[in-house]
C-alpha atoms as a PDB file:
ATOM      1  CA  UNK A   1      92.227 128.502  71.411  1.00  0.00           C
ATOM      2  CA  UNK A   2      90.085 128.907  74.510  1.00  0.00           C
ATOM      3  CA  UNK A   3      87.080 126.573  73.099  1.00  0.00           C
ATOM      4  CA  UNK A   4      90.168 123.594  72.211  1.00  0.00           C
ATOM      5  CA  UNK A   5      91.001 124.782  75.950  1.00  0.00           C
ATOM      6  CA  UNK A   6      87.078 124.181  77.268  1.00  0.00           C
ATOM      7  CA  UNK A   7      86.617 120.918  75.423  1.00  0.00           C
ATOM      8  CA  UNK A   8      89.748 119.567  76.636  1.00  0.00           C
ATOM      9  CA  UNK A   9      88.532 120.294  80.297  1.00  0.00           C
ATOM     10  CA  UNK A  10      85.168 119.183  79.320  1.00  0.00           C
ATOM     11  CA  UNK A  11      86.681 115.651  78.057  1.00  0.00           C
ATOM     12  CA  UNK A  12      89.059 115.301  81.237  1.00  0.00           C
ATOM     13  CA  UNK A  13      85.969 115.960  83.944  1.00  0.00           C
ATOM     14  CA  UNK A  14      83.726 113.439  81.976  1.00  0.00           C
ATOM     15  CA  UNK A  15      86.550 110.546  81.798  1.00  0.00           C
ATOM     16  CA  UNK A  16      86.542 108.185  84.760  1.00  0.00           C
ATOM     17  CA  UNK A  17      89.582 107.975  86.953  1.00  0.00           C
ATOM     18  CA  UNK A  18      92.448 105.782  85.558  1.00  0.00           C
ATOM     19  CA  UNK A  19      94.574 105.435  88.670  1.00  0.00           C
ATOM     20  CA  UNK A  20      93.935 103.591  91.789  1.00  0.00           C
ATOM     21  CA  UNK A  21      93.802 105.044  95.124  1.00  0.00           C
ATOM     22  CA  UNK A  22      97.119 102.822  96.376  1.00  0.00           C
ATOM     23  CA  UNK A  23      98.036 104.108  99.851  1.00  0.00           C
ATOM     24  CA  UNK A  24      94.462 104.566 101.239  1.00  0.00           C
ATOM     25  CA  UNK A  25      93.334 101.003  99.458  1.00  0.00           C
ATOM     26  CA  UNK A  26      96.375  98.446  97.952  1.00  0.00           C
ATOM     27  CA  UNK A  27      94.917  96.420  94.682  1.00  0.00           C
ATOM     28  CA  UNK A  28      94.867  92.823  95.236  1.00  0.00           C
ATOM     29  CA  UNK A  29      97.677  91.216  93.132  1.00  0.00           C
ATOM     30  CA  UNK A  30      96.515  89.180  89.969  1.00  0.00           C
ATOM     31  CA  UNK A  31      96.439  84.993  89.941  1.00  0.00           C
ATOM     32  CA  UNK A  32      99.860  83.629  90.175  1.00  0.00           C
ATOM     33  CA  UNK A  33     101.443  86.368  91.041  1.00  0.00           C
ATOM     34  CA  UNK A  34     104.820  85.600  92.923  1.00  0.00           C
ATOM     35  CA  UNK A  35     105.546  88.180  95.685  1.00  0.00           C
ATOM     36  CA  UNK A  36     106.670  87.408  99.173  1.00  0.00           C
ATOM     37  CA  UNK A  37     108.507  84.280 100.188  1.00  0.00           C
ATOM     38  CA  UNK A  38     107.079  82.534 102.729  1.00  0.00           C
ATOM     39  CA  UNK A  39     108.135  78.995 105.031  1.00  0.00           C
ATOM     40  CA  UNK A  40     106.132  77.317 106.653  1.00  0.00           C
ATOM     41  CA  UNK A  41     108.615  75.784 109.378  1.00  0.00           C
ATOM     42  CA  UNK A  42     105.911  72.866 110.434  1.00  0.00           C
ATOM     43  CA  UNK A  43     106.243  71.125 106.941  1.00  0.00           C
ATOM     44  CA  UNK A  44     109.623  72.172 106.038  1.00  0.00           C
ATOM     45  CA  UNK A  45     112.418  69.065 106.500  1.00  0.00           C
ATOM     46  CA  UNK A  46     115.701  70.295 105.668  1.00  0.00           C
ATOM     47  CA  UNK A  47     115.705  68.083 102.743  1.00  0.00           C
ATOM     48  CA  UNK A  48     117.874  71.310 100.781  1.00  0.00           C
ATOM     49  CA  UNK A  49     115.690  71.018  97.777  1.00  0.00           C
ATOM     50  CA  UNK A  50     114.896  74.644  97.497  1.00  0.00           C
ATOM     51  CA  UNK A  51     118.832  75.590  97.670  1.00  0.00           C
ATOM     52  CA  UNK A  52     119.340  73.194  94.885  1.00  0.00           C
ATOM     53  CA  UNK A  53     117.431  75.013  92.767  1.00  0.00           C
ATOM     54  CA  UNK A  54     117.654  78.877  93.612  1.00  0.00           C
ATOM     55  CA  UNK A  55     119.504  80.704  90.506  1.00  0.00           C
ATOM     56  CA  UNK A  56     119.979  83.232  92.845  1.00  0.00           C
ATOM     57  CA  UNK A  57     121.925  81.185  95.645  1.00  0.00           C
ATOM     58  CA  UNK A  58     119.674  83.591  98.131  1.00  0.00           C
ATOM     59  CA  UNK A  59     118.840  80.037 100.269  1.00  0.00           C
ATOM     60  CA  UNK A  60     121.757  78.860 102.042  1.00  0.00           C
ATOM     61  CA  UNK A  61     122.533  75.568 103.913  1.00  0.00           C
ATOM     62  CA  UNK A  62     124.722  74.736 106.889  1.00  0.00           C
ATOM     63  CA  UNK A  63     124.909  72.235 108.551  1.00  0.00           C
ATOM     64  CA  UNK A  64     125.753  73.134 112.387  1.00  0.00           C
ATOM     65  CA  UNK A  65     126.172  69.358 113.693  1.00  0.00           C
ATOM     66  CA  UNK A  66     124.994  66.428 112.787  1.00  0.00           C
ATOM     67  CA  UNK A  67     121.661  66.999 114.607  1.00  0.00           C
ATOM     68  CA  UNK A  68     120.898  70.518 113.343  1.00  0.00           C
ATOM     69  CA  UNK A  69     120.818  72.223 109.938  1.00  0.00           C
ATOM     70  CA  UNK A  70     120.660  75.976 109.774  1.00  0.00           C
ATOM     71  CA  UNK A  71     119.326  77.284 106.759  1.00  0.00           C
ATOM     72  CA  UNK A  72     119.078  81.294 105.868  1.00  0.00           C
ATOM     73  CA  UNK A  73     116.827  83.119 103.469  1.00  0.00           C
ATOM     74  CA  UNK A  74     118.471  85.869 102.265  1.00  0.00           C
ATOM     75  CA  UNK A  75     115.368  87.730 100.376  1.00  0.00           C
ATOM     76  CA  UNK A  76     117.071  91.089  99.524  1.00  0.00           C
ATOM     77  CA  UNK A  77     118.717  88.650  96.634  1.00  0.00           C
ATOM     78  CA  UNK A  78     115.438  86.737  95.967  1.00  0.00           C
ATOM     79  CA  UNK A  79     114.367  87.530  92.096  1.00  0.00           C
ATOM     80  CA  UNK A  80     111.002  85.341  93.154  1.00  0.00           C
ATOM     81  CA  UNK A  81     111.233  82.690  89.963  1.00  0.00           C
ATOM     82  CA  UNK A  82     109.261  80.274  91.954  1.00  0.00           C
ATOM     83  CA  UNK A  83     111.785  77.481  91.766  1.00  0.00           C
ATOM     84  CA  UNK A  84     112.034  77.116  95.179  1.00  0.00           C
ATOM     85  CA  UNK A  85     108.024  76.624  95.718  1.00  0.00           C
ATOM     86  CA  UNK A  86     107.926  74.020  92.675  1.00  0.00           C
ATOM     87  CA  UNK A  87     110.994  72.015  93.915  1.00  0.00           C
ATOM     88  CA  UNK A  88     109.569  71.974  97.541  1.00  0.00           C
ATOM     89  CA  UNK A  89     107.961  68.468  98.171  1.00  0.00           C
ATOM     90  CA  UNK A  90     106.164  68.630 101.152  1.00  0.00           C
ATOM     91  CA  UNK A  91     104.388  72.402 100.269  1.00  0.00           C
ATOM     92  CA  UNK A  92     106.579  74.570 103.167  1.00  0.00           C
ATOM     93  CA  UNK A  93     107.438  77.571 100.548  1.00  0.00           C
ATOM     94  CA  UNK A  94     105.125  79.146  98.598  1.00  0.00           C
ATOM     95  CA  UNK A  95     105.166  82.393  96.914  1.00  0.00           C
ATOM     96  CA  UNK A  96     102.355  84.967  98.358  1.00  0.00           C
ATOM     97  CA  UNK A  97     100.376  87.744  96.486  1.00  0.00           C
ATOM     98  CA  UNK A  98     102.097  90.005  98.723  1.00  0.00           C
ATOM     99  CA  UNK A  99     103.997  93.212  96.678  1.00  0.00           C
ATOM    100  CA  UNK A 100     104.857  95.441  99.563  1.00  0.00           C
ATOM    101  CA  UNK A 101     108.113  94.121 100.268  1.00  0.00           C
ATOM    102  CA  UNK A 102     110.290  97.181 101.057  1.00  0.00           C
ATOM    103  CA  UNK A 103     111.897  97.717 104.376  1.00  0.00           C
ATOM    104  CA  UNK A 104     113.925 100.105 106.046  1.00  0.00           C
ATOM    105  CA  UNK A 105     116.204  97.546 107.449  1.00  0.00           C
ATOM    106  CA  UNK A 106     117.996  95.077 105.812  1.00  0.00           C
ATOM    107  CA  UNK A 107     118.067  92.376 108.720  1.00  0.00           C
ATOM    108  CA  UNK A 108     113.997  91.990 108.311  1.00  0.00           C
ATOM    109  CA  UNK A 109     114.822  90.705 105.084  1.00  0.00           C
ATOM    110  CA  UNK A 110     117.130  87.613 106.217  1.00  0.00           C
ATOM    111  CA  UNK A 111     115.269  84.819 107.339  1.00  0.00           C
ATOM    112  CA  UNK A 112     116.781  81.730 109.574  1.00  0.00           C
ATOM    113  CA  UNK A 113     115.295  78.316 110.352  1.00  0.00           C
ATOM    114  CA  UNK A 114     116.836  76.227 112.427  1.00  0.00           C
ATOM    115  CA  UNK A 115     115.875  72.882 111.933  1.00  0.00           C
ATOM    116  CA  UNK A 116     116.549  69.521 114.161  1.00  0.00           C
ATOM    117  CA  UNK A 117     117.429  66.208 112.130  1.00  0.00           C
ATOM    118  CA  UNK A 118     116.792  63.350 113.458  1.00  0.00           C
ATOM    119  CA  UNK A 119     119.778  60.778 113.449  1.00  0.00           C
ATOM    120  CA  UNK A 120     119.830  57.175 112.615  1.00  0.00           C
ATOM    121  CA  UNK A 121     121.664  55.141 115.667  1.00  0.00           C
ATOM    122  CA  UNK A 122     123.190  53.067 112.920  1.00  0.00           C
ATOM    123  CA  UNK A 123     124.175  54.465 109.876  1.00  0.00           C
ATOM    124  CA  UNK A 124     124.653  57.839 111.382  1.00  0.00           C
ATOM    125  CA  UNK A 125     122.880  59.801 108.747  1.00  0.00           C
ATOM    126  CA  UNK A 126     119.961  62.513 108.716  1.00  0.00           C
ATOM    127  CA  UNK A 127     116.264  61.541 108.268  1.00  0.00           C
ATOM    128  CA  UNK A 128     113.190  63.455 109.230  1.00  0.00           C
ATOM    129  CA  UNK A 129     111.456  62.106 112.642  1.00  0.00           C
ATOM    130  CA  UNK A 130     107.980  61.175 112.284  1.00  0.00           C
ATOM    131  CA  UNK A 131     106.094  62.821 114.832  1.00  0.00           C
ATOM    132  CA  UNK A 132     106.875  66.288 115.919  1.00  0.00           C
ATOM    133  CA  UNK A 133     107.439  65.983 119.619  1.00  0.00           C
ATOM    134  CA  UNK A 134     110.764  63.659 118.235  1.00  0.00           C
ATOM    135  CA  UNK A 135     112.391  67.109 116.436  1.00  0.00           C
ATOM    136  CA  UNK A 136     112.595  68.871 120.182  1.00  0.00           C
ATOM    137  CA  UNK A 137     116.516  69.237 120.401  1.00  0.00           C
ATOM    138  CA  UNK A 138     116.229  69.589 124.494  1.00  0.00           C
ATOM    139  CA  UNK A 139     115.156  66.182 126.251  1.00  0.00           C
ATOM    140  CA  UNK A 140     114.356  65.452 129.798  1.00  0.00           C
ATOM    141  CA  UNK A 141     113.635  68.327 132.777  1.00  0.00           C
ATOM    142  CA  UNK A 142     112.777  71.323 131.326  1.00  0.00           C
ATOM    143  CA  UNK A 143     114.213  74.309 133.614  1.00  0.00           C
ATOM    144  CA  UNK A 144     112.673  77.640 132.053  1.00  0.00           C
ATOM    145  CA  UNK A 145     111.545  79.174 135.595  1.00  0.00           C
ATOM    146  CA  UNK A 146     114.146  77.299 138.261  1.00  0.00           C
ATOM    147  CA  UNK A 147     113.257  79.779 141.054  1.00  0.00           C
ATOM    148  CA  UNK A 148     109.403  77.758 140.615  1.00  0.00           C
ATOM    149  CA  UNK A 149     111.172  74.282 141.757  1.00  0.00           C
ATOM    150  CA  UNK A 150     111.344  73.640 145.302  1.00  0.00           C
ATOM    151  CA  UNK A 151     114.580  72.260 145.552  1.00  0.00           C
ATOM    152  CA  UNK A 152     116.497  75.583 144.108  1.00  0.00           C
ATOM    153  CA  UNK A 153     116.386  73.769 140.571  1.00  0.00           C
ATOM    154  CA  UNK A 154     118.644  70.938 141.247  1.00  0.00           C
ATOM    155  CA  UNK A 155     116.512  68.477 140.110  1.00  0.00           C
ATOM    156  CA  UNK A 156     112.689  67.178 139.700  1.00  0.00           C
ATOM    157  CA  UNK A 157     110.036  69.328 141.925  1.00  0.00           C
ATOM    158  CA  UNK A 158     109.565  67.141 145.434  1.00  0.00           C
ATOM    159  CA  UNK A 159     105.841  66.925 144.602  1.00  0.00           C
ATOM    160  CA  UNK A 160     107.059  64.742 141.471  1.00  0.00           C
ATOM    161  CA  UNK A 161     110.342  63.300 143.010  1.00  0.00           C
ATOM    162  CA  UNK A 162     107.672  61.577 145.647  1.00  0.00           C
ATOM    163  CA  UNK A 163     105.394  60.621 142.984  1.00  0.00           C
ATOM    164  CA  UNK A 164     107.987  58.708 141.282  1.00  0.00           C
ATOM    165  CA  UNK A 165     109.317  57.174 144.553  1.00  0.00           C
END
């Protein structure tokens, strides 16, 4: 019984390691693997495409006025079938190789996008401006730091307001 015993040891110390050292160094996920979800909010539209197609109903739409369109991520429900990348025409979702997903709270995992639509002056519905300075919601004097402004921030900086007279 103590020679099976010897071998056995014998055979365990010759055999290479079958595990992988996972904390200290992750393993790089295989080819097509789908893992996180990510949005890239420079391409992304609003077109709703993605929410069409989620089994999972984890994107959600809404539309806050006619201008902007709200639409949430909720990826505690993703099940990450990769509908929403294939559906997406202009290449803003796409599933990462990323596996280490967990979190310990569940607001990391909601993501929100708020997204400005342009509007047509005619017909009155939603299209997608061309350039991107014509998505900026706020128009005209920006304000951020009124206490810079020489007037108190009641209007355009005097250096400008003479430049313009």
């Amino acid at each position: 019984m103590i020679g099976a015993k010897l071998r056995q040891l014998r055979f365990t110390l010759k055999s290479p390691t079958a595990t992988l050292p996972y904390p200290d160094a992750p393993h790089p996920s295989e080819e097509g693997f789908r893992g996180r979800v990510t949005v890239d909010t420079d391409r992304c539209v609003g077109c709703a495409g993605c929410a069409d197609v989620c089994p999972s109903r984890c994107i959600t739409i809404t539309d806050v006025s006619p201008a902007l369109r709200v639409m949430r991520r909720h990826l505690d429900r993703c099940i990450h079938c990769g509908k929403c990348e294939t559906a997406c025409c202009y290449a803003a979702v796409r599933l990462t190789g990323d596996y280490e997903l967990s979190t310990a709270e569940r607001a990391d995992l909601l993501v929100e996008q708020r997204l400005f639509m342009g509007i047509c002056d005619r017909c009155g519905r939603c299209y997608v401006p061309r350039h991107p300075l014509d998505r900026l919601v706020a128009t005209g004097w920006r304000r951020d730091e009124p206490e810079l402004l020489d007037g108190g921030g009641d209007g355009p900086p005097r250096a400008e307001a003479a430049w313009k007279a």
